[in-house]
Protein backbone atom coordinates (compact mmCIF):
# COMPACT_ATOMS: atom_id res chain seq x y z
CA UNK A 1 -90.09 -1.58 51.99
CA UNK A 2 -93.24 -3.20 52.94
CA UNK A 3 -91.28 -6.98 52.17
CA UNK A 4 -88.71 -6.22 54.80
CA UNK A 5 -90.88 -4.67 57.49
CA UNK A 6 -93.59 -8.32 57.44
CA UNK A 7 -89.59 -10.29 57.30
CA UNK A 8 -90.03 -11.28 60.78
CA UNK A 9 -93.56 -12.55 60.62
CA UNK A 10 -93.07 -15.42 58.10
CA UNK A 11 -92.35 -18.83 59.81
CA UNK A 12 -90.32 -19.84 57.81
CA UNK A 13 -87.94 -16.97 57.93
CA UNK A 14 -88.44 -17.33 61.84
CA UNK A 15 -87.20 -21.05 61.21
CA UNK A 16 -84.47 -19.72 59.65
CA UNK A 17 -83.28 -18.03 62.79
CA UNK A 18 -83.93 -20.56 64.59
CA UNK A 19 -81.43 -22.89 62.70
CA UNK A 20 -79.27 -20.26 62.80
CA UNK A 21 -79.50 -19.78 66.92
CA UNK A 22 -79.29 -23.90 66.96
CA UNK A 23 -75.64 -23.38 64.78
CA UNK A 24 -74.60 -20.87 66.70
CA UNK A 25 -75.06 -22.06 70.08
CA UNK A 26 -73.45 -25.57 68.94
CA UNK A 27 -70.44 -23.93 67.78
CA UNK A 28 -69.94 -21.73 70.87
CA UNK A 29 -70.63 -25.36 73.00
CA UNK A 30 -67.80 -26.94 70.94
CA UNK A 31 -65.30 -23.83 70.99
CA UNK A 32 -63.52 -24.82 74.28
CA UNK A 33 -62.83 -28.14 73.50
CA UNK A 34 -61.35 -27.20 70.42
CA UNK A 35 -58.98 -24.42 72.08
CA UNK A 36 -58.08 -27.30 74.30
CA UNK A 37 -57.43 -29.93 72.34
CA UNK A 38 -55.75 -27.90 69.28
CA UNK A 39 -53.02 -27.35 72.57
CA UNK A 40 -52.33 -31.41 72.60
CA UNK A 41 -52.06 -30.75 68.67
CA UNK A 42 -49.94 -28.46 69.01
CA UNK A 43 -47.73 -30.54 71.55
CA UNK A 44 -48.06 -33.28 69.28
CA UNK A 45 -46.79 -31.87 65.75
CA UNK A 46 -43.80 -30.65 67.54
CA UNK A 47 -42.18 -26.69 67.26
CA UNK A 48 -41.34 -24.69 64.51
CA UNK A 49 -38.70 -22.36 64.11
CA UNK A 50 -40.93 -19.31 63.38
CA UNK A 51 -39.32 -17.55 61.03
CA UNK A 52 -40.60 -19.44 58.05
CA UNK A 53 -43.62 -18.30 55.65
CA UNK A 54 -45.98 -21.54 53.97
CA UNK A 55 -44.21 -19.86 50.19
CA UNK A 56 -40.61 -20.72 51.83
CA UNK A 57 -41.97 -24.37 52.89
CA UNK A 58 -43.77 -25.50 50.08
CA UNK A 59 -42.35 -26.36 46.46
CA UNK A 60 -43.59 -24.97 43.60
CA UNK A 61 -45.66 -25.80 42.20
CA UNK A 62 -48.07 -26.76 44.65
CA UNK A 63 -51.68 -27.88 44.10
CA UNK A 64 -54.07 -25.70 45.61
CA UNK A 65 -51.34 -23.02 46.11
CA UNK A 66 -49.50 -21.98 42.93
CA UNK A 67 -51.24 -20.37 39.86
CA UNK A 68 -48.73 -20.37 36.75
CA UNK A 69 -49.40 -17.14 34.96
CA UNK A 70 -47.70 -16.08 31.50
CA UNK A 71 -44.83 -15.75 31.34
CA UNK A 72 -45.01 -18.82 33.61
CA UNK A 73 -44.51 -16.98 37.04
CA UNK A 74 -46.19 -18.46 40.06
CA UNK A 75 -48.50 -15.97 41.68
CA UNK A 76 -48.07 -18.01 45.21
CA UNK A 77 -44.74 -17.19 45.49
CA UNK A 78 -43.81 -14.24 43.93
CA UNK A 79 -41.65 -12.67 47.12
CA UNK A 80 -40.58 -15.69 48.84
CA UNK A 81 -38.51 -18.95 47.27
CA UNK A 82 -38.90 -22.44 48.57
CA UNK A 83 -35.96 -23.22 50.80
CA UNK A 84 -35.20 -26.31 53.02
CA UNK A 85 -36.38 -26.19 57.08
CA UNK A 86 -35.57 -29.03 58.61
CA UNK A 87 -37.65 -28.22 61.81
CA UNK A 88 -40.51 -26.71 59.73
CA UNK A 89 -40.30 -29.70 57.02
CA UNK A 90 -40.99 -31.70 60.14
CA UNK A 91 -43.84 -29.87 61.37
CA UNK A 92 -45.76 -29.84 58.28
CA UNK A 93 -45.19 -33.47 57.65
CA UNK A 94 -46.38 -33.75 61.07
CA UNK A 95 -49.59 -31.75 60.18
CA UNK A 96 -50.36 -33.32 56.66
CA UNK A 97 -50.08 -37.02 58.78
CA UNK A 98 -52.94 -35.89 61.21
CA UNK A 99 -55.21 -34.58 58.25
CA UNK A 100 -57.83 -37.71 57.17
CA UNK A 101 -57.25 -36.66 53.66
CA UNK A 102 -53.73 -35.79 54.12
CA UNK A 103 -54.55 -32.18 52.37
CA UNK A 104 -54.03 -29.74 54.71
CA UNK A 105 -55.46 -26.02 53.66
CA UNK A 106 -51.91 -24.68 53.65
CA UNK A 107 -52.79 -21.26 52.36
CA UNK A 108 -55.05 -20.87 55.58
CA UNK A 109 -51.89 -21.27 57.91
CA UNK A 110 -48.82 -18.25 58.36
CA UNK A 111 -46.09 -21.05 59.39
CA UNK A 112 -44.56 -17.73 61.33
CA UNK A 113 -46.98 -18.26 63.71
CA UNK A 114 -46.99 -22.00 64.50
CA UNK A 115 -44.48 -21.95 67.07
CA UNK A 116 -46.58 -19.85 69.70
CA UNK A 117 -50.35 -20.68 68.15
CA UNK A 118 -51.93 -23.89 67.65
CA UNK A 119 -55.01 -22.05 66.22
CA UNK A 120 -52.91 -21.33 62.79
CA UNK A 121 -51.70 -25.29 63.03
CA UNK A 122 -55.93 -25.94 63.36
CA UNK A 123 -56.44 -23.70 60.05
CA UNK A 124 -54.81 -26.27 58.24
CA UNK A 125 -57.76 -28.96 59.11
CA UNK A 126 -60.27 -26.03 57.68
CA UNK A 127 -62.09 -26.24 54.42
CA UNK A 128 -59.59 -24.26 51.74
CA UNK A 129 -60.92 -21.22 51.27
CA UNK A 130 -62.27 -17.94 53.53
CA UNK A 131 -60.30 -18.85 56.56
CA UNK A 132 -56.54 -17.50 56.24
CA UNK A 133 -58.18 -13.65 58.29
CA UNK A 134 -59.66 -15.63 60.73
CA UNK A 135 -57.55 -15.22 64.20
CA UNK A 136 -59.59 -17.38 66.78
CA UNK A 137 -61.75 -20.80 66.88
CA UNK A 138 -64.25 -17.74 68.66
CA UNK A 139 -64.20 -15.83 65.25
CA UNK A 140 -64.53 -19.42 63.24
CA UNK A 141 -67.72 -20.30 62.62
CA UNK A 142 -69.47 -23.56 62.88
CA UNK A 143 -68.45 -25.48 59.56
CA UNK A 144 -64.75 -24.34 60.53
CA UNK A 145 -65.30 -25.95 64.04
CA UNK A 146 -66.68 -29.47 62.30
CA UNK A 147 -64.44 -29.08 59.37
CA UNK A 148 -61.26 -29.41 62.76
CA UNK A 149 -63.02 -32.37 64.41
CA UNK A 150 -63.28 -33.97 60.77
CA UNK A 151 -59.92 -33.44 59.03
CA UNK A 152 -57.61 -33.62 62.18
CA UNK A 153 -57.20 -37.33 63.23
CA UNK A 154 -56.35 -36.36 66.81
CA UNK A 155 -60.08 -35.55 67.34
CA UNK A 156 -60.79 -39.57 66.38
CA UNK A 157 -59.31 -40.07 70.01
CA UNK A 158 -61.72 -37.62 71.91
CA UNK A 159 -65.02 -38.03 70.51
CA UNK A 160 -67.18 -40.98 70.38
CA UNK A 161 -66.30 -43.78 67.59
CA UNK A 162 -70.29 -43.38 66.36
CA UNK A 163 -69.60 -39.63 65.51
CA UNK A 164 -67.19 -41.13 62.87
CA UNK A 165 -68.80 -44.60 62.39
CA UNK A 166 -68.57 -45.23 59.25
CA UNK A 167 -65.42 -43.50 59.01
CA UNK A 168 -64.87 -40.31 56.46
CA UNK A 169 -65.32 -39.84 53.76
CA UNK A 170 -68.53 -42.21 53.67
CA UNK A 171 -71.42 -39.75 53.32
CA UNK A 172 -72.98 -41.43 56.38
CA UNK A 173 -70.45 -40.34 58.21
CA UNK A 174 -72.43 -38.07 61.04
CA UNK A 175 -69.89 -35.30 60.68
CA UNK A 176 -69.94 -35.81 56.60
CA UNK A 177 -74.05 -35.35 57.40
CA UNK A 178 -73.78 -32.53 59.49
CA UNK A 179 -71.22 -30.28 57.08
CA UNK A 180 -73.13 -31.59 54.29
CA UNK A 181 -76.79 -30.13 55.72
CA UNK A 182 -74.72 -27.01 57.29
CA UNK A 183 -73.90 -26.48 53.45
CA UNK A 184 -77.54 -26.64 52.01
CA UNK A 185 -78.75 -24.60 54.56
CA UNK A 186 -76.60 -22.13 53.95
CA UNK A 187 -76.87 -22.08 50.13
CA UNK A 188 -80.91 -22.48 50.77
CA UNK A 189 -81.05 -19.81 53.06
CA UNK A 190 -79.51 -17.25 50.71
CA UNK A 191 -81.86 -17.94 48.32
CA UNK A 192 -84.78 -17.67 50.78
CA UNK A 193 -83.71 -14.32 51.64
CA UNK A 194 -82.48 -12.83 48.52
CA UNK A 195 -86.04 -14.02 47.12
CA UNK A 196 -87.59 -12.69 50.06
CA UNK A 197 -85.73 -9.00 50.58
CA UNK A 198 -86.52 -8.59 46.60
């Protein structure tokens, strides 16, 4: 008990904090440009028809999606077959042009939804995994919000050229730099707390 209760006088725990204030504040900063600008995505890519699911759009197998299982049944698309959309084919080829490494995060998206929400057409720009629950930019947090201005091309046209200069995925990149550190700190700071709560 006595390592938790002298927590809060360590500096560097209270650096921690601080870094995570800094994050925090950043990504609240960035949120409404995001909402905004995921609209003129949204405009952009063009409208679904909003009854397909990302199982009905994509073939199987798909990488990152399907996982074969014996007896050779895909675990992706156990309910729902593939089947031809020629309004949501569109769409998603729309959204796989505007993604810098033309691999959206399909299994973050419900396709249902893209006709009414351009925040599930922005969960396709976010890193793969931990982001299909998420409902807002608000509830993102602030690798998500990077991880948009990064992977969706539109964003090339709205910030300045240094903040991609030299362009992705050159890890001098300042948005490369900035996921990259967000990611050490992260993995550093459960470590530092794990080691320190013990």
């Amino acid at each position: 008990m006595d390592a938790t209760t002298n927590i809060f006088t360590h500096k560097e725990t209270n650096n921690w904090f601080k870094a995570y204030i800094a994050l925090n504040v950043t990504k609240e900063g960035l949120t409404n440009f995001v909402v905004s600008e995921l609209k003129n995505v949204h405009s952009a890519i063009g409208i679904s028809c909003g009854q397909c699911s990302i199982a009905n759009l994509m073939p199987c197998p798909t990488q990152g999606l399907c996982k074969k299982r014996k007896p050779y049944t895909c675990t992706f698309h156990t309910s729902q077959l593939p089947k031809s959309c020629q309004t949501c084919d569109k769409v998603k080829q729309n959204i796989k042009s505007l993604h810098r490494f033309n691999w959206p995060s399909w299994r973050n998206s419900k396709a249902e939804r893209w006709v009414t929400d351009p925040w599930e057409i922005g969960k396709c720009y976010l890193p793969p995994d931990g982001y299909s629950e998420v409902s807002s930019v608000q509830e993102s947090d602030f690798n998500g919000v990077i991880s948009i201005l990064l992977n969706c091309k539109h964003f090339q046209t709205c910030l300045s050229p240094a903040c991609l200069s030299p362009p992705p995925p050159d890890k001098q990149c300042p948005l490369e730099k900035v996921i990259s550190r967000y990611t050490n700190k992260i993995a550093k700071t459960h470590v530092y707390l794990s080691n320190t709560l013990m």
